[in-house]
ModelCIF file with pLDDT and N, C-alpha, C, O atoms, coordinates in Angstrom:
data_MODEL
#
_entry.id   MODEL 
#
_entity.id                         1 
_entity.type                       polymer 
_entity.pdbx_number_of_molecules   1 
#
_entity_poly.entity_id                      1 
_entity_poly.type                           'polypeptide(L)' 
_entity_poly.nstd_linkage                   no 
_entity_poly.nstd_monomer                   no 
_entity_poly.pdbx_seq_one_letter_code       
;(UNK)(UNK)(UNK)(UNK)(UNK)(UNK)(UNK)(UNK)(UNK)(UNK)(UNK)(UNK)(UNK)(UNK)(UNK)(UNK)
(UNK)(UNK)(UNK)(UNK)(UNK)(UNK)(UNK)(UNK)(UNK)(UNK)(UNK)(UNK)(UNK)(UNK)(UNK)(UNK)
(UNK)(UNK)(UNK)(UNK)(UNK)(UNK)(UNK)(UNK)(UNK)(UNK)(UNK)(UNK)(UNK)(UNK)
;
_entity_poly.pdbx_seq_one_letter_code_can   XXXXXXXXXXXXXXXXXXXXXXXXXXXXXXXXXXXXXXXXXXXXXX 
_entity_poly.pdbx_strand_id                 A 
#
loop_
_entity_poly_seq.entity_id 
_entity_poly_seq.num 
_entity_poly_seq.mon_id 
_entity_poly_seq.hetero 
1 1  UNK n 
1 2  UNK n 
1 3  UNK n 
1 4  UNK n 
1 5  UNK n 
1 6  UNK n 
1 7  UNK n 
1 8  UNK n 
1 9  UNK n 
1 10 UNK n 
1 11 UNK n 
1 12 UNK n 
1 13 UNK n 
1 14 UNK n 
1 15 UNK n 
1 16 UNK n 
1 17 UNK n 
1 18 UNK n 
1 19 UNK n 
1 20 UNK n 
1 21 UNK n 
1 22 UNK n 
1 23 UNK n 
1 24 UNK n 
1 25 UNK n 
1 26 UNK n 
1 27 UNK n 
1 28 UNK n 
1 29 UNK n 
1 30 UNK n 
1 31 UNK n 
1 32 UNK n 
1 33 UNK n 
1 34 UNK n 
1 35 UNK n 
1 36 UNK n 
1 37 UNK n 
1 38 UNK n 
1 39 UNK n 
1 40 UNK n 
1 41 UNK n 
1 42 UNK n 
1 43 UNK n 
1 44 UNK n 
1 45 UNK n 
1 46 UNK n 
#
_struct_asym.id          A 
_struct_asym.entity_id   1 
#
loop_
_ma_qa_metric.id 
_ma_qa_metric.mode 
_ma_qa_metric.name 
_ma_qa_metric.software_group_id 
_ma_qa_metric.type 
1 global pLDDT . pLDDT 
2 local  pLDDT . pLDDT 
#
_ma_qa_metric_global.metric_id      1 
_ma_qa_metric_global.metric_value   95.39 
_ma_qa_metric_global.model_id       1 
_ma_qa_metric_global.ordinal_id     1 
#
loop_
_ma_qa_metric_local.label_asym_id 
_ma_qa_metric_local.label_comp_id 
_ma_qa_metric_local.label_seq_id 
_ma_qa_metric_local.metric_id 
_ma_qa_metric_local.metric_value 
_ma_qa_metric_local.model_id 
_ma_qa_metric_local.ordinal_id 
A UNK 1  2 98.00 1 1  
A UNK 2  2 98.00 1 2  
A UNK 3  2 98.00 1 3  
A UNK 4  2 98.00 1 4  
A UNK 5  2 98.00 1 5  
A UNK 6  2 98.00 1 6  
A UNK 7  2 98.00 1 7  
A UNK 8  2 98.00 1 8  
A UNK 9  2 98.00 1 9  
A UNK 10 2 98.00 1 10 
A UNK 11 2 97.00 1 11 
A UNK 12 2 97.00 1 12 
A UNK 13 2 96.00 1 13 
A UNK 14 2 96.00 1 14 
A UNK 15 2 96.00 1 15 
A UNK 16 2 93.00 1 16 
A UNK 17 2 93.00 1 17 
A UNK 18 2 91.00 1 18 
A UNK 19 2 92.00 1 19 
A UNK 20 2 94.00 1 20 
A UNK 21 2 93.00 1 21 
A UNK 22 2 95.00 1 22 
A UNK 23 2 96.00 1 23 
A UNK 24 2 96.00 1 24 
A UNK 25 2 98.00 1 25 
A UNK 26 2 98.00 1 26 
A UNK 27 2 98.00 1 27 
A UNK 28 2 98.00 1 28 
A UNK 29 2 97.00 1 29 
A UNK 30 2 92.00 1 30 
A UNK 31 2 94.00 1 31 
A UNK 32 2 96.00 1 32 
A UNK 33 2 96.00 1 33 
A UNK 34 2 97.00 1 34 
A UNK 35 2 97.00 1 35 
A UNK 36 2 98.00 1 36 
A UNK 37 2 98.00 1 37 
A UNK 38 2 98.00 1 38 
A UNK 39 2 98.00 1 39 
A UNK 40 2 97.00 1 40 
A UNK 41 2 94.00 1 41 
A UNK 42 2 89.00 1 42 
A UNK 43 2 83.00 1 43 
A UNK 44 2 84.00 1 44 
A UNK 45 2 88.00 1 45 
A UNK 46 2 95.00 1 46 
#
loop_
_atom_site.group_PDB 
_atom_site.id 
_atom_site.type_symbol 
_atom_site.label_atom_id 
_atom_site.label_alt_id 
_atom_site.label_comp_id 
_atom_site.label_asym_id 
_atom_site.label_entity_id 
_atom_site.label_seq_id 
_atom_site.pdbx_PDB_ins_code 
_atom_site.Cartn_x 
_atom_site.Cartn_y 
_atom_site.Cartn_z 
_atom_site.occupancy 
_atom_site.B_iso_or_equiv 
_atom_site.pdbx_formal_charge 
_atom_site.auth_seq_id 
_atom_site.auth_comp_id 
_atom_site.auth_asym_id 
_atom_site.auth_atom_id 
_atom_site.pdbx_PDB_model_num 
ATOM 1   N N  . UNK A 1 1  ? 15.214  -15.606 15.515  1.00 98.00 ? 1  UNK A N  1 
ATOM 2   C CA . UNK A 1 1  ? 16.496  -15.965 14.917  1.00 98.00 ? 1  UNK A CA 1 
ATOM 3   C C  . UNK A 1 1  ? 17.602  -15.169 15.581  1.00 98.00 ? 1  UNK A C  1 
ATOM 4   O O  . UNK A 1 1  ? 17.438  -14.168 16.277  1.00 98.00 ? 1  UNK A O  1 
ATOM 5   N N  . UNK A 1 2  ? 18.840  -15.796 15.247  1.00 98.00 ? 2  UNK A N  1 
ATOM 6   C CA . UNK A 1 2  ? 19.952  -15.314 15.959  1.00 98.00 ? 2  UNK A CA 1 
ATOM 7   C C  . UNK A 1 2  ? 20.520  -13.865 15.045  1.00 98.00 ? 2  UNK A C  1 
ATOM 8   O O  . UNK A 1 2  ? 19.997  -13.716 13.941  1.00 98.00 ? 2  UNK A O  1 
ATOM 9   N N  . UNK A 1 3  ? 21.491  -12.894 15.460  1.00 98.00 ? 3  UNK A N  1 
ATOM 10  C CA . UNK A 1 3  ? 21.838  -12.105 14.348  1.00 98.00 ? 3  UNK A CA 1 
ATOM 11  C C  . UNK A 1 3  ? 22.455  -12.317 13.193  1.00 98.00 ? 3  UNK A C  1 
ATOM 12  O O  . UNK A 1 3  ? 23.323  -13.190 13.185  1.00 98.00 ? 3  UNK A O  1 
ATOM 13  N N  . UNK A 1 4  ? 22.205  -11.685 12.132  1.00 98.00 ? 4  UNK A N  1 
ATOM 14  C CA . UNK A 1 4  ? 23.062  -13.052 10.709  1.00 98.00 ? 4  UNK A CA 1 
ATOM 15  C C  . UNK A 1 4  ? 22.325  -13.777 10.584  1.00 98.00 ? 4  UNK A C  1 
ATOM 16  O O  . UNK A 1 4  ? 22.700  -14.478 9.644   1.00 98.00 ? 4  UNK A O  1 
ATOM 17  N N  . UNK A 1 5  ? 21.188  -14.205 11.038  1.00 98.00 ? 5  UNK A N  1 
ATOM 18  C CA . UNK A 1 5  ? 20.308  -15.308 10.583  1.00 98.00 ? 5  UNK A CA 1 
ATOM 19  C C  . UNK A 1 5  ? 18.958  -14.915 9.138   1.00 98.00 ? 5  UNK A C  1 
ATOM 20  O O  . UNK A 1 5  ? 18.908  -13.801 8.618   1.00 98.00 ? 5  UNK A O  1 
ATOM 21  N N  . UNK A 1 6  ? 18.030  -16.053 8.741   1.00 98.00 ? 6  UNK A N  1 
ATOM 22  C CA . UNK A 1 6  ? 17.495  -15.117 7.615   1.00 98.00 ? 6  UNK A CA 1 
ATOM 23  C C  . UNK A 1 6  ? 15.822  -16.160 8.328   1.00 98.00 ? 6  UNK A C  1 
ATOM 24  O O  . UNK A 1 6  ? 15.591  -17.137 9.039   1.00 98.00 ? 6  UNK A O  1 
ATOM 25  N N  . UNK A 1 7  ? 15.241  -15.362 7.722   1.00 98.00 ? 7  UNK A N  1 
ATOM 26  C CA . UNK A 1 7  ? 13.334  -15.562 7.609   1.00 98.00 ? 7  UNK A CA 1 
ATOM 27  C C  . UNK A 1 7  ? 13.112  -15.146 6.207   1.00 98.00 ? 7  UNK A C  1 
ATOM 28  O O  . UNK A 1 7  ? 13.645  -14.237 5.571   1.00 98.00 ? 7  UNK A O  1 
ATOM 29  N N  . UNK A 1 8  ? 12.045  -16.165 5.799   1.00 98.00 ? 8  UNK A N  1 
ATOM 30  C CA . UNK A 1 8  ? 11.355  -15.533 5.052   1.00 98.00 ? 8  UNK A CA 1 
ATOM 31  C C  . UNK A 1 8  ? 10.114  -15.614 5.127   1.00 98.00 ? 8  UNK A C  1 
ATOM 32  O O  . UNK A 1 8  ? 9.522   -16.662 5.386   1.00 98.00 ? 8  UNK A O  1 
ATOM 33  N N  . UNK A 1 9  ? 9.470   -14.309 4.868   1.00 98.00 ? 9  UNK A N  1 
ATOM 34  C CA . UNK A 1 9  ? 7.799   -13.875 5.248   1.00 98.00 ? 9  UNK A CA 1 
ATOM 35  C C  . UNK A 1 9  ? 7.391   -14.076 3.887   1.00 98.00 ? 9  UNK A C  1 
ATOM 36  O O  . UNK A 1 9  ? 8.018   -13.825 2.858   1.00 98.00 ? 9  UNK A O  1 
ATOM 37  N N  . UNK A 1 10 ? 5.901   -14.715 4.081   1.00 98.00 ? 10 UNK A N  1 
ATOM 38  C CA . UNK A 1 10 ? 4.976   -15.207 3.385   1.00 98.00 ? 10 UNK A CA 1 
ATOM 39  C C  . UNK A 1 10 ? 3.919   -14.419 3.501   1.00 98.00 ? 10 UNK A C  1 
ATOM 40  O O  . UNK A 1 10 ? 3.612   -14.104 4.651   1.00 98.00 ? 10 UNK A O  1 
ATOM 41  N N  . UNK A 1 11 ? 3.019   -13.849 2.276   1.00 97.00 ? 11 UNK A N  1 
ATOM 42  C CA . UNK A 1 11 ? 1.761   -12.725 2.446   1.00 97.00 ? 11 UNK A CA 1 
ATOM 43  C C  . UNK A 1 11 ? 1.010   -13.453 0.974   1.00 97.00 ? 11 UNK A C  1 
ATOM 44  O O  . UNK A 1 11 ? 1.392   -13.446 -0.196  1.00 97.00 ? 11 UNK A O  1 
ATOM 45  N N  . UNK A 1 12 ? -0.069  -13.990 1.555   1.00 97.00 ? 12 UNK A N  1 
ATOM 46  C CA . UNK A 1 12 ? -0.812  -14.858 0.882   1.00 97.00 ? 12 UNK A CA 1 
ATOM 47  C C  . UNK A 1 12 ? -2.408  -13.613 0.675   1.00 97.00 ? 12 UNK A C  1 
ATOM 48  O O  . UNK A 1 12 ? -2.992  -13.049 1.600   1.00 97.00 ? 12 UNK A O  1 
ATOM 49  N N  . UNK A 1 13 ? -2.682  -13.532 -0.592  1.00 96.00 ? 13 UNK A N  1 
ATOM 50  C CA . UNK A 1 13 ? -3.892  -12.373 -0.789  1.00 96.00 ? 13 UNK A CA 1 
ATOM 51  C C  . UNK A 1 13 ? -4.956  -13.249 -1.177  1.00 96.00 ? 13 UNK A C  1 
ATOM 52  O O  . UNK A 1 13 ? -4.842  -13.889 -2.222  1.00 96.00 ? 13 UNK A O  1 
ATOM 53  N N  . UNK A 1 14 ? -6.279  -13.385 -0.249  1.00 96.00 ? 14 UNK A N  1 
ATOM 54  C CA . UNK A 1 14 ? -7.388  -13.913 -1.246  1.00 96.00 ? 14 UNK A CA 1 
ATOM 55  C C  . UNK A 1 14 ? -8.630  -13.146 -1.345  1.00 96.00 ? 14 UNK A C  1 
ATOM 56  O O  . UNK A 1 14 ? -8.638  -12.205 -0.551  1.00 96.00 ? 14 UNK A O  1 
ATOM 57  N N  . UNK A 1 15 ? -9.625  -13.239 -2.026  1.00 96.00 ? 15 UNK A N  1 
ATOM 58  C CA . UNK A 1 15 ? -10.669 -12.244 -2.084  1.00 96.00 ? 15 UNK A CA 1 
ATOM 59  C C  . UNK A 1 15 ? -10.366 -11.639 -4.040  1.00 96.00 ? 15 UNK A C  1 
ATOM 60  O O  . UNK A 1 15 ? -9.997  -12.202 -5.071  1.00 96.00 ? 15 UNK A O  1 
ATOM 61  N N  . UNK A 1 16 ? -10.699 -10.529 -3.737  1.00 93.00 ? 16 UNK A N  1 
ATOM 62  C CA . UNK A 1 16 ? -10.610 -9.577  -4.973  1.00 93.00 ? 16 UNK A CA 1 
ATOM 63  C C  . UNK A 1 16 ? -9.233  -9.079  -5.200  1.00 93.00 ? 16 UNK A C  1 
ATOM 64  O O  . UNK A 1 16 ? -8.914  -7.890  -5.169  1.00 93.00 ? 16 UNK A O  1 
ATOM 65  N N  . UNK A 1 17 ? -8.094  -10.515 -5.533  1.00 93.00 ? 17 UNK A N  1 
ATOM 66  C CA . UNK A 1 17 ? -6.886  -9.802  -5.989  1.00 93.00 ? 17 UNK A CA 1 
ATOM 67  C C  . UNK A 1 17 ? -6.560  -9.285  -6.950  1.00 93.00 ? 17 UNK A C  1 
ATOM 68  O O  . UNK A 1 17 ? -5.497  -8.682  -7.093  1.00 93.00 ? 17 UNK A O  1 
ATOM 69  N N  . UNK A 1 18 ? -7.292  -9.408  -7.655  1.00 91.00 ? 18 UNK A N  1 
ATOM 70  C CA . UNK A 1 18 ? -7.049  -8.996  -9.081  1.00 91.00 ? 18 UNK A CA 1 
ATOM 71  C C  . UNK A 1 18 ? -7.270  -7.152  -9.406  1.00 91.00 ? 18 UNK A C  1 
ATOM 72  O O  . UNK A 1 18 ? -7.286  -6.495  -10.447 1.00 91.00 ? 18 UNK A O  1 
ATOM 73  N N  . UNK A 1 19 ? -7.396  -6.846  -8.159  1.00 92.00 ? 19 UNK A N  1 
ATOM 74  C CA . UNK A 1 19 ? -7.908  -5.532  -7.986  1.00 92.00 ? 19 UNK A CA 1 
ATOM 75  C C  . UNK A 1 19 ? -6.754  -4.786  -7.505  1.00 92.00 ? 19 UNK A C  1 
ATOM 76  O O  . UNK A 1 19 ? -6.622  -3.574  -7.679  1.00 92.00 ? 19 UNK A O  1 
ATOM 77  N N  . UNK A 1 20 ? -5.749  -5.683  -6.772  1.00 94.00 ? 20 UNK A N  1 
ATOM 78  C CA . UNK A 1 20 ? -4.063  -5.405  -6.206  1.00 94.00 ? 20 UNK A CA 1 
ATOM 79  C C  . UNK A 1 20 ? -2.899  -5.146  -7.481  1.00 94.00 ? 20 UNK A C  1 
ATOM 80  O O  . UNK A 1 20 ? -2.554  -5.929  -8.366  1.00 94.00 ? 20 UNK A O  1 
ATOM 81  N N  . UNK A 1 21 ? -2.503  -3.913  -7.241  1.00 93.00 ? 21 UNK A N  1 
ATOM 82  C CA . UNK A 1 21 ? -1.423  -3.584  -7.641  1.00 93.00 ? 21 UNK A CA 1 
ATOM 83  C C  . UNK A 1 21 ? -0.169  -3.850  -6.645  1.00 93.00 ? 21 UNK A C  1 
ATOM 84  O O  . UNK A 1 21 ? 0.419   -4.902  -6.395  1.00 93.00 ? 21 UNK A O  1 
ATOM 85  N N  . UNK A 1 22 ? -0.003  -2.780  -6.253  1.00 95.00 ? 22 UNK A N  1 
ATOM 86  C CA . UNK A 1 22 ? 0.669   -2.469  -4.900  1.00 95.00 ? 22 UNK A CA 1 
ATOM 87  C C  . UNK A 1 22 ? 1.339   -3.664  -3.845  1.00 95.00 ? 22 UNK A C  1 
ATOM 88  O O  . UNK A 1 22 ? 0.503   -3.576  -2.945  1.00 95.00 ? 22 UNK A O  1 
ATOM 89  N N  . UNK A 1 23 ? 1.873   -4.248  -3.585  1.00 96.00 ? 23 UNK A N  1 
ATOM 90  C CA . UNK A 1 23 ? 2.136   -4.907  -1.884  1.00 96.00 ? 23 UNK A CA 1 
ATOM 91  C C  . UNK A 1 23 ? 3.490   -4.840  -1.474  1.00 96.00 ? 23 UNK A C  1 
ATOM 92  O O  . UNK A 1 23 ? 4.592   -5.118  -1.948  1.00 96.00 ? 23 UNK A O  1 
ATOM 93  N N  . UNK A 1 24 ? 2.900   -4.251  -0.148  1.00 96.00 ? 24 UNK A N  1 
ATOM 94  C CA . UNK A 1 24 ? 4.099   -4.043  0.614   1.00 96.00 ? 24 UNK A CA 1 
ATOM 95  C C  . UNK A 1 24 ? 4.394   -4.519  1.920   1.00 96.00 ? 24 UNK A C  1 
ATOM 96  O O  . UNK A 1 24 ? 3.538   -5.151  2.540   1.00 96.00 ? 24 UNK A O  1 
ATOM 97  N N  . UNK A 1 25 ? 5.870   -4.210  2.558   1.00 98.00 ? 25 UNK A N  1 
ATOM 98  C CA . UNK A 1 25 ? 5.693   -5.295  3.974   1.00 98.00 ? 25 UNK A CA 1 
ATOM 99  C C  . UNK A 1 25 ? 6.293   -3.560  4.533   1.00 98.00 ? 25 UNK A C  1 
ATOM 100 O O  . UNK A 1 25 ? 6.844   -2.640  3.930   1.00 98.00 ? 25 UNK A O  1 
ATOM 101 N N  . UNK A 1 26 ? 5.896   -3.728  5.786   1.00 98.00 ? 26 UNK A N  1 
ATOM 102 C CA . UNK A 1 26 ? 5.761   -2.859  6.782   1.00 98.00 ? 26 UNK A CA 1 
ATOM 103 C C  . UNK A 1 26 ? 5.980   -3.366  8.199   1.00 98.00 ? 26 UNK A C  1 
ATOM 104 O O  . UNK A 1 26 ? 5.312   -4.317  8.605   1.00 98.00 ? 26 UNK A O  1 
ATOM 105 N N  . UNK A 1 27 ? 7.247   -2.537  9.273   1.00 98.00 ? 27 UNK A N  1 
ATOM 106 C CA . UNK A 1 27 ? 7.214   -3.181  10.439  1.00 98.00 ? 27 UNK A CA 1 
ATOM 107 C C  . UNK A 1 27 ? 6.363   -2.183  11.491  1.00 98.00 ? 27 UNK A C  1 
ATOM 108 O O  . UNK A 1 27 ? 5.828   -1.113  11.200  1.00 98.00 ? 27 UNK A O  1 
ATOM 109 N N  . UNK A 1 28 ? 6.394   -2.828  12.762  1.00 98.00 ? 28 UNK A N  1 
ATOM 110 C CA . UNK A 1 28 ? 6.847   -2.027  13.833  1.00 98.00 ? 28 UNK A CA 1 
ATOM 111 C C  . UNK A 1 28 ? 7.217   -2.268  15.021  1.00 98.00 ? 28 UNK A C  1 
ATOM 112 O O  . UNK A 1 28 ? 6.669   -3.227  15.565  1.00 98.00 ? 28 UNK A O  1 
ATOM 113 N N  . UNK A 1 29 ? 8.158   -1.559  15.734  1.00 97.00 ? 29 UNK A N  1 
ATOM 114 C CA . UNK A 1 29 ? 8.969   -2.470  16.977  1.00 97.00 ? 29 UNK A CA 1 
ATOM 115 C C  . UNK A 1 29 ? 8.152   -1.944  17.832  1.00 97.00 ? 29 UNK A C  1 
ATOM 116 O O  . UNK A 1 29 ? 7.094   -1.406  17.507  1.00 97.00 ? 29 UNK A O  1 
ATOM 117 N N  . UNK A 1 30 ? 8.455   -2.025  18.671  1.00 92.00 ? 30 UNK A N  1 
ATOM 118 C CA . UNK A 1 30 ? 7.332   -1.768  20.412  1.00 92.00 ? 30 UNK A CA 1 
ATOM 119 C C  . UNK A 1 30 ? 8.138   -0.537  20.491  1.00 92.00 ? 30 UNK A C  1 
ATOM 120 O O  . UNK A 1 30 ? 9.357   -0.394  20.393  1.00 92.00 ? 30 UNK A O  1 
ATOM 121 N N  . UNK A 1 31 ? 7.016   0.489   20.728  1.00 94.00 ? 31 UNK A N  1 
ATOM 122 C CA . UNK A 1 31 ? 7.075   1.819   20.983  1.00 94.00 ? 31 UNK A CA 1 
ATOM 123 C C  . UNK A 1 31 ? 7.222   2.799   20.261  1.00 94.00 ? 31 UNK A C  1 
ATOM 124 O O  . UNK A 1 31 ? 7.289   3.993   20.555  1.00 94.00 ? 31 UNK A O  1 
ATOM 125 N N  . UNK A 1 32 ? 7.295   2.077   18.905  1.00 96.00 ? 32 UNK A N  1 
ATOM 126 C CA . UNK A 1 32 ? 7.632   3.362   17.454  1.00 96.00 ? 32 UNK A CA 1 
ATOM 127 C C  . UNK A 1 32 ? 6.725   2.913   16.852  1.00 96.00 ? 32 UNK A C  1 
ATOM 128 O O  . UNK A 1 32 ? 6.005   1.957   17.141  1.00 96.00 ? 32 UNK A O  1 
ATOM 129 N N  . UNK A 1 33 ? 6.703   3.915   15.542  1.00 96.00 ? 33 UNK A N  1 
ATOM 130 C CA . UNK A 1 33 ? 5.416   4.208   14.373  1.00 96.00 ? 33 UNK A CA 1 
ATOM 131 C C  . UNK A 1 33 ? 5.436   3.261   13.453  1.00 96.00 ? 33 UNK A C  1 
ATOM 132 O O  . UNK A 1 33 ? 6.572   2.977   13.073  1.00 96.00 ? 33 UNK A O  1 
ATOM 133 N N  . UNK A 1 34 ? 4.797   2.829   13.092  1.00 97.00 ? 34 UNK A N  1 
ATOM 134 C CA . UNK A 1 34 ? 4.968   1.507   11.596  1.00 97.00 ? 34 UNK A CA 1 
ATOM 135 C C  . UNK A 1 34 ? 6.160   2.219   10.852  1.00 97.00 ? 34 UNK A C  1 
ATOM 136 O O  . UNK A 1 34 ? 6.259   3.444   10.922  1.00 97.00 ? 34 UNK A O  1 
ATOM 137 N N  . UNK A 1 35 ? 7.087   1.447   10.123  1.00 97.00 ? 35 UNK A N  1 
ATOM 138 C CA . UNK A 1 35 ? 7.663   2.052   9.095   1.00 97.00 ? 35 UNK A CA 1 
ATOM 139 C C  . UNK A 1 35 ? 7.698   1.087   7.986   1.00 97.00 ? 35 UNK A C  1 
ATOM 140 O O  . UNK A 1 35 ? 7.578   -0.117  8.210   1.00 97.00 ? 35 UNK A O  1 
ATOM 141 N N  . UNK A 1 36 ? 7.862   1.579   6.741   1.00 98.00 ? 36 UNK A N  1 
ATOM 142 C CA . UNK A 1 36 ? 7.618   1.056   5.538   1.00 98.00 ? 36 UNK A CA 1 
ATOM 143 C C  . UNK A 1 36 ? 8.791   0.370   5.591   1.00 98.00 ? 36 UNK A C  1 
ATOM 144 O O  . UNK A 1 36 ? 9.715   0.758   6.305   1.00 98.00 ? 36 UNK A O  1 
ATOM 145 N N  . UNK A 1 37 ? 8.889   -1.061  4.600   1.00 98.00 ? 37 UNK A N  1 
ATOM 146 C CA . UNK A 1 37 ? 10.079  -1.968  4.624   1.00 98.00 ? 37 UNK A CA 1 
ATOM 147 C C  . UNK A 1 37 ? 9.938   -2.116  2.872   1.00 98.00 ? 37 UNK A C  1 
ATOM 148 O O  . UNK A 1 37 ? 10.927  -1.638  2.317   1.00 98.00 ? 37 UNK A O  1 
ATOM 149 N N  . UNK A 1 38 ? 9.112   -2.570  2.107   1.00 98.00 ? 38 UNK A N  1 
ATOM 150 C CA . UNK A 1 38 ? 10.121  -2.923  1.264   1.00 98.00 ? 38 UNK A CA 1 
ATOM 151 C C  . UNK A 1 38 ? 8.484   -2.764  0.473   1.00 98.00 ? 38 UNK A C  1 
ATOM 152 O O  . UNK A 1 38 ? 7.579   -2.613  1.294   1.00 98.00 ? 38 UNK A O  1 
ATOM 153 N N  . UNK A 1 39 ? 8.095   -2.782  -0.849  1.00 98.00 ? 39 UNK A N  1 
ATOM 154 C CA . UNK A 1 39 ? 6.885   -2.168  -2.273  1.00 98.00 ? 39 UNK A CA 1 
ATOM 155 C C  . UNK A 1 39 ? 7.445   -3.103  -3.197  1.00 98.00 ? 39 UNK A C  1 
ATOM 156 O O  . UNK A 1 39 ? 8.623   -3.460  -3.183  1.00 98.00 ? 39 UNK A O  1 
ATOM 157 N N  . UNK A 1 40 ? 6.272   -3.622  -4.276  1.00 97.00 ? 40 UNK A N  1 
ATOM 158 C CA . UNK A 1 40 ? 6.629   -4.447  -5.295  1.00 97.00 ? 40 UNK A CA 1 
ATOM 159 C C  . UNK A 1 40 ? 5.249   -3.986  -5.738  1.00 97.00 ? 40 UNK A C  1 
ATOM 160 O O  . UNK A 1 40 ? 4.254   -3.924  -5.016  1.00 97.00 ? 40 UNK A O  1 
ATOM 161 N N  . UNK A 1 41 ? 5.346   -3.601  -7.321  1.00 94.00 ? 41 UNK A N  1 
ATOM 162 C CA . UNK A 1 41 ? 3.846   -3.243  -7.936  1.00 94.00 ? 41 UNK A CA 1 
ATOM 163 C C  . UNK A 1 41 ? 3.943   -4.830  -8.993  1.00 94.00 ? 41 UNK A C  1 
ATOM 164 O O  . UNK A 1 41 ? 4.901   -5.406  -9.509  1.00 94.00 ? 41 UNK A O  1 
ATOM 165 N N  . UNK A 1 42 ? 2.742   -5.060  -8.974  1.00 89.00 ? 42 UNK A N  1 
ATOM 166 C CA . UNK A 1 42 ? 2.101   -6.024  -10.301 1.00 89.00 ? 42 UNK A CA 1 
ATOM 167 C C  . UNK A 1 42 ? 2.133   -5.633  -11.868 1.00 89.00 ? 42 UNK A C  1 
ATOM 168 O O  . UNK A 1 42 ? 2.114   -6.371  -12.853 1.00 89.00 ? 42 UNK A O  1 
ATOM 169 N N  . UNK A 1 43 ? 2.177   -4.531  -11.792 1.00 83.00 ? 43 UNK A N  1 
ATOM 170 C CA . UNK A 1 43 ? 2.118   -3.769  -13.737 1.00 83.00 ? 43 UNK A CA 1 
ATOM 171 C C  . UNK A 1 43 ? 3.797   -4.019  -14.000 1.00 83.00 ? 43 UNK A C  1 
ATOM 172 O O  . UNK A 1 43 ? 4.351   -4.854  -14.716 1.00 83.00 ? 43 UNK A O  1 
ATOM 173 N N  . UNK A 1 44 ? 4.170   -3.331  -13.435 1.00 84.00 ? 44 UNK A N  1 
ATOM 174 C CA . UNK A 1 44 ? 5.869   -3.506  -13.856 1.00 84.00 ? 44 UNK A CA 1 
ATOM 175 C C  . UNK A 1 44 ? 6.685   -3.855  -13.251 1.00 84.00 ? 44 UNK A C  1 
ATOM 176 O O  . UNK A 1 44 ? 7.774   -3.718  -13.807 1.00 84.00 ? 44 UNK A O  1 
ATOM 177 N N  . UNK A 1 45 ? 6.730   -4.512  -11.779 1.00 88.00 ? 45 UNK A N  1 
ATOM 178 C CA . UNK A 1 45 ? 7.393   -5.031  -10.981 1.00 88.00 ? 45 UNK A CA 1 
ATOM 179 C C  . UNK A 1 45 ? 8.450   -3.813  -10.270 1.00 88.00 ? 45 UNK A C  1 
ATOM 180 O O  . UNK A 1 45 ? 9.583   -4.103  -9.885  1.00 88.00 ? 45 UNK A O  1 
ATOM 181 N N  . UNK A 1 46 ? 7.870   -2.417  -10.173 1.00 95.00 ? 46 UNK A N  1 
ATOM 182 C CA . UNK A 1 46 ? 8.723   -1.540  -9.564  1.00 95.00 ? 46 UNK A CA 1 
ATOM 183 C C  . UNK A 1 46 ? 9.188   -2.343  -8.083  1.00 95.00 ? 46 UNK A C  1 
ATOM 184 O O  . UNK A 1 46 ? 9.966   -1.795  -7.302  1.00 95.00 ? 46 UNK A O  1 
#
């Protein structure tokens, strides 16, 4: 996309979800360390 433009990412869980609290999205650009982007819990929606 161009700058100003929008995506939206899709994270589909199957298996033992019911076992997931937690999910989070996480990047990383070429040549740096993962960094954390954005947490949503299931109990209370922190």
């Amino acid at each position: 996309v161009q700058a100003g433009g929008s995506l939206r990412l899709s994270c589909a869980a199957s298996g033992r979800t019911l076992s997931i609290n937690g999910m989070g999205w996480f990047r990383q650009a070429p040549g740096k360390e993962r960094e954390f982007v954005a947490a949503i819990s299931r109990s209370r929606g922190t």
